[in-house]
PDB file of N, CA and C in Angstrom:
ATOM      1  N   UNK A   1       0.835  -1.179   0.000  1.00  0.00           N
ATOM      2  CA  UNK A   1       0.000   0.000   0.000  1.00  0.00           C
ATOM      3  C   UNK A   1       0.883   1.246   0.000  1.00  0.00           C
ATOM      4  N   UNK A   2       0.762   2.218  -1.078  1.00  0.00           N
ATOM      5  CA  UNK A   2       1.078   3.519  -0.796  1.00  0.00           C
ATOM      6  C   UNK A   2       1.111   4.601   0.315  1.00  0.00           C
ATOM      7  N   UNK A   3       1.742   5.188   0.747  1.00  0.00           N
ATOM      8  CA  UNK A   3       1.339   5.795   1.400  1.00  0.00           C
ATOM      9  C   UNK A   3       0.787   7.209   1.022  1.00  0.00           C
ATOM     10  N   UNK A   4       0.207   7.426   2.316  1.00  0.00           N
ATOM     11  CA  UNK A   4      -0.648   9.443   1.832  1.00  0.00           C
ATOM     12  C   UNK A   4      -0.054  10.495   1.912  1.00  0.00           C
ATOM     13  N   UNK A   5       0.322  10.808   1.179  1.00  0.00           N
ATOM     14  CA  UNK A   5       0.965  12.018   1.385  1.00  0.00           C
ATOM     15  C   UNK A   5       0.358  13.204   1.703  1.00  0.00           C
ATOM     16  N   UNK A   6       0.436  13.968   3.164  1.00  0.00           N
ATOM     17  CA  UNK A   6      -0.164  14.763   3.244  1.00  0.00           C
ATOM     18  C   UNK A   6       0.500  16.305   3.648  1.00  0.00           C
ATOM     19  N   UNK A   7       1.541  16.437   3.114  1.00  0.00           N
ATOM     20  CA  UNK A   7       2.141  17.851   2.841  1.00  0.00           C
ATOM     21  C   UNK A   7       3.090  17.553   2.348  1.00  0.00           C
ATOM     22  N   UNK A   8       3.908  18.455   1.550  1.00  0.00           N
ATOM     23  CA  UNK A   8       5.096  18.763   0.977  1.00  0.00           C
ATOM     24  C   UNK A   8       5.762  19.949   1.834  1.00  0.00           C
ATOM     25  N   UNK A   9       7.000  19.501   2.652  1.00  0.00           N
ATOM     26  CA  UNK A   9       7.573  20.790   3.397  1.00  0.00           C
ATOM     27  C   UNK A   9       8.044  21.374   2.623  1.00  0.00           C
ATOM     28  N   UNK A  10       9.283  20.665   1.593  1.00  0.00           N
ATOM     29  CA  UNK A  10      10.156  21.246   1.088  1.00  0.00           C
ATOM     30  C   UNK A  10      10.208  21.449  -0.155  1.00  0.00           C
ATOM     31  N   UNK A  11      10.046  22.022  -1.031  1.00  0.00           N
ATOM     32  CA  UNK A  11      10.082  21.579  -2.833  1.00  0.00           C
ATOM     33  C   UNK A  11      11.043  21.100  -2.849  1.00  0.00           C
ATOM     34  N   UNK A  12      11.887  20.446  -4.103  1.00  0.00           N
ATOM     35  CA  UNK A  12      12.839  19.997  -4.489  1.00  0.00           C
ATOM     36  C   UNK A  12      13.568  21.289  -4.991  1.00  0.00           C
ATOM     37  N   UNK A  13      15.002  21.120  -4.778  1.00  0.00           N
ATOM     38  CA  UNK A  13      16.135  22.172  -4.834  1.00  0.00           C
ATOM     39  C   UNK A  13      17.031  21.922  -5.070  1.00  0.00           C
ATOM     40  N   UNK A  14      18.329  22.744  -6.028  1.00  0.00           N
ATOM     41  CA  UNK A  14      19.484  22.187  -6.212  1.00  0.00           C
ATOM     42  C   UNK A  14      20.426  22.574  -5.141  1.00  0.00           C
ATOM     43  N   UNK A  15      21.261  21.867  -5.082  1.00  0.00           N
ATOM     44  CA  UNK A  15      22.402  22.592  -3.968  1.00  0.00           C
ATOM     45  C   UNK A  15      23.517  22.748  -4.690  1.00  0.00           C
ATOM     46  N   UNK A  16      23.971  24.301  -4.539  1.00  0.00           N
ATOM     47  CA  UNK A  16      25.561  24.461  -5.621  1.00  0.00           C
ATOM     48  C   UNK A  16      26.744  24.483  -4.528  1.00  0.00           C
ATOM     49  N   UNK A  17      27.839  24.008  -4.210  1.00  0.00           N
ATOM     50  CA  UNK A  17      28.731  24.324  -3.310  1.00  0.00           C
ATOM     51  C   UNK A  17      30.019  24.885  -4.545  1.00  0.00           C
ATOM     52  N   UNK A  18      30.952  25.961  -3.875  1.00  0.00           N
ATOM     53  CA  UNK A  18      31.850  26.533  -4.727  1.00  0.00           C
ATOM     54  C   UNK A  18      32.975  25.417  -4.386  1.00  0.00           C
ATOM     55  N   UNK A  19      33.798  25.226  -5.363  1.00  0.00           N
ATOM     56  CA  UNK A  19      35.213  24.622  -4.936  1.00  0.00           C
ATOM     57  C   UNK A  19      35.897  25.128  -3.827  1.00  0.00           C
ATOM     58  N   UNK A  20      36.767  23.793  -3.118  1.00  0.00           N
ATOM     59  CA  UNK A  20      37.156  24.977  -1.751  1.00  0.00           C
ATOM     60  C   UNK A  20      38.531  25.872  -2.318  1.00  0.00           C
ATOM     61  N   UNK A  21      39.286  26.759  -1.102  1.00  0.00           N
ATOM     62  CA  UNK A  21      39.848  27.724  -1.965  1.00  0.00           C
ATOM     63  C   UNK A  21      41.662  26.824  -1.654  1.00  0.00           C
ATOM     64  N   UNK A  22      41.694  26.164  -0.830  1.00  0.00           N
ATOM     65  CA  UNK A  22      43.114  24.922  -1.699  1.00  0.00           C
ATOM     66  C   UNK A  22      42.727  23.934  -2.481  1.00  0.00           C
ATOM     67  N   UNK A  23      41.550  24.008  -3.351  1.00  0.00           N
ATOM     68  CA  UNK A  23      41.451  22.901  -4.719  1.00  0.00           C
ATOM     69  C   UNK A  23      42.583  23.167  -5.478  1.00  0.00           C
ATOM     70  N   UNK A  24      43.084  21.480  -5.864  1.00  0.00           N
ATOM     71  CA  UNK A  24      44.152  21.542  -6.685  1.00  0.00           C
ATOM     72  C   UNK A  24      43.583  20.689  -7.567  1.00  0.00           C
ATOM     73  N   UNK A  25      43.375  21.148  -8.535  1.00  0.00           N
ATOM     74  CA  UNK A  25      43.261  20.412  -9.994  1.00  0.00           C
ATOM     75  C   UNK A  25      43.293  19.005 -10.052  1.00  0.00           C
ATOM     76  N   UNK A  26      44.310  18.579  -9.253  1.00  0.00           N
ATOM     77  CA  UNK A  26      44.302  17.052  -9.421  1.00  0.00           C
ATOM     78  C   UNK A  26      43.674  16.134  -8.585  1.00  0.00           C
ATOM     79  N   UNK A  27      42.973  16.579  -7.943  1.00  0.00           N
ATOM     80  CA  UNK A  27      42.044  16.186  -7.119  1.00  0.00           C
ATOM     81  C   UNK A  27      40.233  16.727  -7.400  1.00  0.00           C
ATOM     82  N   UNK A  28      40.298  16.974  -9.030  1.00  0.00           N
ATOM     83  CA  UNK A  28      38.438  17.481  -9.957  1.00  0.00           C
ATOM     84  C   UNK A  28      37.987  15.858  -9.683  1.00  0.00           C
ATOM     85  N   UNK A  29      38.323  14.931  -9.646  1.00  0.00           N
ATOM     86  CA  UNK A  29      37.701  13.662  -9.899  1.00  0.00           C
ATOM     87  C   UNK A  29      37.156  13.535  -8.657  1.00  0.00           C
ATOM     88  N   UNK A  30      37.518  13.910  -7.537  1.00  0.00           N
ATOM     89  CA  UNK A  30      36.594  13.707  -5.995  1.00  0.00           C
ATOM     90  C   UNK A  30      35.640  14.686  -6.090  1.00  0.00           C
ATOM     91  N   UNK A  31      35.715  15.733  -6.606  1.00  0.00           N
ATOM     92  CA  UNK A  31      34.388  16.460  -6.243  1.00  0.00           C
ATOM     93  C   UNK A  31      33.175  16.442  -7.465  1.00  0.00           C
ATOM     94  N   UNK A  32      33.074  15.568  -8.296  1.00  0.00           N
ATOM     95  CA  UNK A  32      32.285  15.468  -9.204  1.00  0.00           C
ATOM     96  C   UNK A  32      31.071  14.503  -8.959  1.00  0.00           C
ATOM     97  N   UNK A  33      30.158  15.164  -9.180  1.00  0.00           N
ATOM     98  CA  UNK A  33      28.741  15.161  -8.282  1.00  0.00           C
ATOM     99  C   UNK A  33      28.228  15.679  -6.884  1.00  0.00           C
ATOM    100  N   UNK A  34      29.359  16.443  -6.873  1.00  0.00           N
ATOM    101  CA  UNK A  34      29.413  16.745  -5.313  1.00  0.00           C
ATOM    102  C   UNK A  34      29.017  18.661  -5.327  1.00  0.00           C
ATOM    103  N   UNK A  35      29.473  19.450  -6.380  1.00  0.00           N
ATOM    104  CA  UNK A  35      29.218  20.796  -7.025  1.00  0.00           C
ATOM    105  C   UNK A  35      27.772  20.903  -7.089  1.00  0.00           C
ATOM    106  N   UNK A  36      27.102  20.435  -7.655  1.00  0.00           N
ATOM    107  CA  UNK A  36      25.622  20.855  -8.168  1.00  0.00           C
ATOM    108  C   UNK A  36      25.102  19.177  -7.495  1.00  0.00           C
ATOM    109  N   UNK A  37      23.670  18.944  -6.636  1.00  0.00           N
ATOM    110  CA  UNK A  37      23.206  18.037  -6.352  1.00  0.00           C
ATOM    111  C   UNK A  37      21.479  18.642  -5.874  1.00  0.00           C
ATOM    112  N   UNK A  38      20.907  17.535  -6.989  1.00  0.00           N
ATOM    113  CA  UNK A  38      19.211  17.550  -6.545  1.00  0.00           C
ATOM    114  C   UNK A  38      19.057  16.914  -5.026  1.00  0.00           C
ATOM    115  N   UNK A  39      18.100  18.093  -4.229  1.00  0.00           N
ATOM    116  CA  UNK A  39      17.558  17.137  -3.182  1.00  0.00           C
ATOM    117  C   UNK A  39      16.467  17.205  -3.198  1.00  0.00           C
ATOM    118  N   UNK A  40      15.775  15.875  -3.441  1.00  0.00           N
ATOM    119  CA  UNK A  40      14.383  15.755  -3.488  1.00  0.00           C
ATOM    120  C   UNK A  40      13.386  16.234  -2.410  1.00  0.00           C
ATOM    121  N   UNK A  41      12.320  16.415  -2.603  1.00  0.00           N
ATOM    122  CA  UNK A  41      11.295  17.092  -2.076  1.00  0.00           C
ATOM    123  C   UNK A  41      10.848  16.471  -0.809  1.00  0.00           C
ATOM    124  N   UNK A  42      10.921  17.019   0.411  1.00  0.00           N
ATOM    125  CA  UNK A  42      10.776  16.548   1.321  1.00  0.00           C
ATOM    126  C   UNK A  42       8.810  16.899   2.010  1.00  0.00           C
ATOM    127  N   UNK A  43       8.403  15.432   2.162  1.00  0.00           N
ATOM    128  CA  UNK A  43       7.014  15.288   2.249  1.00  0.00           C
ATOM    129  C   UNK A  43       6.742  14.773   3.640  1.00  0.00           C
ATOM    130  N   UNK A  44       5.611  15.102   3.994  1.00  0.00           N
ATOM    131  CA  UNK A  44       5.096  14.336   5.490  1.00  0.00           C
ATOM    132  C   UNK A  44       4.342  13.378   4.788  1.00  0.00           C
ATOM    133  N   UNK A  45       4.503  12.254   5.032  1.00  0.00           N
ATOM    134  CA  UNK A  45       3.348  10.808   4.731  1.00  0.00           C
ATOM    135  C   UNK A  45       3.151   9.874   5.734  1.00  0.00           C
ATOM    136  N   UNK A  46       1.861   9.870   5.456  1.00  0.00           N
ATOM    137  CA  UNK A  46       1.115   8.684   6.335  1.00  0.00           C
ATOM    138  C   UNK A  46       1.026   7.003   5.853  1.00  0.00           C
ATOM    139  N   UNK A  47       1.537   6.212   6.835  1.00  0.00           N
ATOM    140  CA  UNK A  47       1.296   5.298   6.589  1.00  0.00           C
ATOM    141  C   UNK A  47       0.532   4.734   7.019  1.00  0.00           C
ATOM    142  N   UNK A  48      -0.440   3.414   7.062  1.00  0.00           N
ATOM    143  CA  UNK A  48      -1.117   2.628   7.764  1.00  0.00           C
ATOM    144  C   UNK A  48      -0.490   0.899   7.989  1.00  0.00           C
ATOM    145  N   UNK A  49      -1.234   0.452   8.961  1.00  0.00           N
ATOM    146  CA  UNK A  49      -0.328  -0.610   9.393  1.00  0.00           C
ATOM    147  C   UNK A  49       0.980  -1.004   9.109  1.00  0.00           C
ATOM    148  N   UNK A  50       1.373  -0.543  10.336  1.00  0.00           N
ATOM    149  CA  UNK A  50       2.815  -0.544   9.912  1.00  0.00           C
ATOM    150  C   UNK A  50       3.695  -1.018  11.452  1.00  0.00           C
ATOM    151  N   UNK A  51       4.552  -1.645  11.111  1.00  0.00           N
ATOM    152  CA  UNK A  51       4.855  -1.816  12.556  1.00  0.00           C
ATOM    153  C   UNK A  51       6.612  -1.454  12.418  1.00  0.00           C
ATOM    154  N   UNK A  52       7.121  -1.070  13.286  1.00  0.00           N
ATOM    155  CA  UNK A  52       8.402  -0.817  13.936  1.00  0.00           C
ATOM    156  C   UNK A  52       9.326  -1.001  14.704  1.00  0.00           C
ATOM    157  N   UNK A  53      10.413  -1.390  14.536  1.00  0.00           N
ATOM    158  CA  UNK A  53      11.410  -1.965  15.808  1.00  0.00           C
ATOM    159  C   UNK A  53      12.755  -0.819  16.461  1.00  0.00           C
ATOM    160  N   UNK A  54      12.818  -1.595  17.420  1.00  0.00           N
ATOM    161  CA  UNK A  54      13.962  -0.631  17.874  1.00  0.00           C
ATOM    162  C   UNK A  54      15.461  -0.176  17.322  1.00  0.00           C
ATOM    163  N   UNK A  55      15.329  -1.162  16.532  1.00  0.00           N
ATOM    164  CA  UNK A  55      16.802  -1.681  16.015  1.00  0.00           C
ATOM    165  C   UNK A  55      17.002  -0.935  15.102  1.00  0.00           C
ATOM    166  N   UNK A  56      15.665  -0.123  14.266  1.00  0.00           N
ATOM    167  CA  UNK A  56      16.046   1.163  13.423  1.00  0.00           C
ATOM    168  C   UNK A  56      15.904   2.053  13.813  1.00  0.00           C
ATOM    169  N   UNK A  57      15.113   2.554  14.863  1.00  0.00           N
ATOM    170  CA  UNK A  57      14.667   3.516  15.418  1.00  0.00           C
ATOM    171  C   UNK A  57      15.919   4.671  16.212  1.00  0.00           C
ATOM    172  N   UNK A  58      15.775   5.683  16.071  1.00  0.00           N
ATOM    173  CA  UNK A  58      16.610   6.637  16.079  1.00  0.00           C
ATOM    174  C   UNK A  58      16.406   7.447  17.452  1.00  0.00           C
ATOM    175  N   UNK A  59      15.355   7.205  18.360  1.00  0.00           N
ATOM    176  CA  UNK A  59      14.750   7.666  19.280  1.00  0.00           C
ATOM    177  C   UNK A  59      14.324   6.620  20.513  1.00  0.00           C
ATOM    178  N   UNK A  60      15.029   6.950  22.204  1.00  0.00           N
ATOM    179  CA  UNK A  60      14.948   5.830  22.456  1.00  0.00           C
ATOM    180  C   UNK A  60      13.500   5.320  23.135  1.00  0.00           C
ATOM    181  N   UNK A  61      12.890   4.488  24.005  1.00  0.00           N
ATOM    182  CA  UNK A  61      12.025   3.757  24.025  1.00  0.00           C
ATOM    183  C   UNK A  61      12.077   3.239  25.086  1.00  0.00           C
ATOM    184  N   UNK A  62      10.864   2.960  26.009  1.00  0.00           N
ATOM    185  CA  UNK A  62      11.261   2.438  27.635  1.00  0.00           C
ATOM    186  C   UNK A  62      12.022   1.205  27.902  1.00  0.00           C
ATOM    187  N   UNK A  63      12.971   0.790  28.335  1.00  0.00           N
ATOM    188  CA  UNK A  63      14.165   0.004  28.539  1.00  0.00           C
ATOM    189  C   UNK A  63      13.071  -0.666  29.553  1.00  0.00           C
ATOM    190  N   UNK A  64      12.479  -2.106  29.331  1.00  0.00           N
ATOM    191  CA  UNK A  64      12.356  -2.708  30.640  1.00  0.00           C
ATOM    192  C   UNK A  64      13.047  -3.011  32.087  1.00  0.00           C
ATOM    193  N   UNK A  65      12.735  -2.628  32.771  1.00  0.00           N
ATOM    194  CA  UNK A  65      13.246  -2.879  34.575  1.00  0.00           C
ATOM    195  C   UNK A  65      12.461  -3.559  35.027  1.00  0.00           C
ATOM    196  N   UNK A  66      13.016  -4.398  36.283  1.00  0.00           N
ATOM    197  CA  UNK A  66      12.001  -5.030  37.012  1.00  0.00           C
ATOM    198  C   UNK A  66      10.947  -3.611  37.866  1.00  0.00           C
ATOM    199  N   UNK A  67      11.476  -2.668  37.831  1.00  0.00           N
ATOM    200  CA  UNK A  67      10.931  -1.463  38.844  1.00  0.00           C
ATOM    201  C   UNK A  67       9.537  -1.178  37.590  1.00  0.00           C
ATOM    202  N   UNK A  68       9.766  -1.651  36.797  1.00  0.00           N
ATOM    203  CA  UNK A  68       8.112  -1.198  35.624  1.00  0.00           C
ATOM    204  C   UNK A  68       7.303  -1.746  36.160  1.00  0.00           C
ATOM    205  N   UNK A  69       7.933  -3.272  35.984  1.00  0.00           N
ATOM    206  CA  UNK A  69       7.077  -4.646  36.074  1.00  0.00           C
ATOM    207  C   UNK A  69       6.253  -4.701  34.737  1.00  0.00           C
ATOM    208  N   UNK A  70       4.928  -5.068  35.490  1.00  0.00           N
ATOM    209  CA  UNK A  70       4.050  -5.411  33.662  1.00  0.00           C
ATOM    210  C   UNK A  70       3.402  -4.217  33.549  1.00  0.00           C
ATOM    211  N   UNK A  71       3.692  -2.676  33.893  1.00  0.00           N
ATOM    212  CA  UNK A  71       3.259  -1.671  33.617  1.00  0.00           C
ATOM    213  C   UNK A  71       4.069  -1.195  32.105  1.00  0.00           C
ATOM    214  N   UNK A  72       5.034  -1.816  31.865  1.00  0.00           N
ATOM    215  CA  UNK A  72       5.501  -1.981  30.259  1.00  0.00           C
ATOM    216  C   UNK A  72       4.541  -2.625  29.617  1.00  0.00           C
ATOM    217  N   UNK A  73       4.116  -1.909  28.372  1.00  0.00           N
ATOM    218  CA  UNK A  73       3.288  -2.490  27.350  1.00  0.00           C
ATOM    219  C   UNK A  73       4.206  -3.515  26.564  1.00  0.00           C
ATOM    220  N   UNK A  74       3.592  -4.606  26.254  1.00  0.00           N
ATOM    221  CA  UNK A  74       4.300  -6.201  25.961  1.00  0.00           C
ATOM    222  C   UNK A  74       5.294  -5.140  24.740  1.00  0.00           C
ATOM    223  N   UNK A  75       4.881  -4.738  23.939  1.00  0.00           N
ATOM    224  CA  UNK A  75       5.277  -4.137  22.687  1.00  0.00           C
ATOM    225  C   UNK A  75       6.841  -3.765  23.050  1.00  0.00           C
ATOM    226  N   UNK A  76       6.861  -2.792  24.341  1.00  0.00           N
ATOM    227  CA  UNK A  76       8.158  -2.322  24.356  1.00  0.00           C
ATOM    228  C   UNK A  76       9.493  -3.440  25.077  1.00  0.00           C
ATOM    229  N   UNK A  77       8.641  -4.212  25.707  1.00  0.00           N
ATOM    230  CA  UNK A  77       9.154  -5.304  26.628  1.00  0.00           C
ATOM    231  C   UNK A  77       9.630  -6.200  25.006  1.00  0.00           C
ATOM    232  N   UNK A  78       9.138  -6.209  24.167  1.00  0.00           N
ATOM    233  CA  UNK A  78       9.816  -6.923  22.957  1.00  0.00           C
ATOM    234  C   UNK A  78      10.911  -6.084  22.248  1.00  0.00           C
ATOM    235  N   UNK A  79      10.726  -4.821  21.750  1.00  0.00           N
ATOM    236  CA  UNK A  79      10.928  -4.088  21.075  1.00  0.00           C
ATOM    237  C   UNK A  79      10.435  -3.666  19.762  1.00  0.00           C
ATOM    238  N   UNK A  80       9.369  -4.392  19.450  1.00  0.00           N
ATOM    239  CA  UNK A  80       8.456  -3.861  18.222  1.00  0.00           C
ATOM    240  C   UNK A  80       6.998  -3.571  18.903  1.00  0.00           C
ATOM    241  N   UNK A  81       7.151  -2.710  17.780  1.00  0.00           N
ATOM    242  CA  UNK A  81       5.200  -1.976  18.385  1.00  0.00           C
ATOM    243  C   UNK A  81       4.927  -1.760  16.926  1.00  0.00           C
ATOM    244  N   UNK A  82       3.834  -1.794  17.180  1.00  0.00           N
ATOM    245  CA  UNK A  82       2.640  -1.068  16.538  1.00  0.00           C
ATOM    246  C   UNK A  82       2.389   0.219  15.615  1.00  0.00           C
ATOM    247  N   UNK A  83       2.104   0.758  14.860  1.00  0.00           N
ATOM    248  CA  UNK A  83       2.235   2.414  14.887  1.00  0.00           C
ATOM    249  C   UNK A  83       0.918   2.731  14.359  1.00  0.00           C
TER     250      UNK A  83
END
């Protein structure tokens, strides 16, 4: 299933960076693609059923303790939930 897209924050934009100012000529082959680069359009989207683990997640998440007990929802006591 697709998801919904329901805003566009960002349009899509190029990014120009100037050469730095000790570029030496013999070193044009590292910065090529690196001068002018599309960044695509950054969108808010919705997904539906979808589930998630910790192991990608970038943000952390209640660490079970015995001091919770079973006041941890099973979900986090595993590390995948729901969304």
């Amino acid at each position: 299933m697709k998801p919904e897209v329901l805003a566009t924050i960002y349009a899509e934009t190029v990014a120009r960076r100037k050469l730095p100012v000790n570029f030496n000529e013999d070193h044009r082959a590292l910065f090529e693609g690196e001068l002018e680069r599309v960044i695509a359009e950054t969108r808010l989207l919705k997904f539906e059923d979808v589930w998630a683990s910790r192991a990608n997640a970038s943000r952390r998440y209640p660490v079970p303790t015995p001091e919770l007990g079973t006041n941890v929802p099973s979900a986090a006591r595993t590390g995948i939930s729901r969304v």
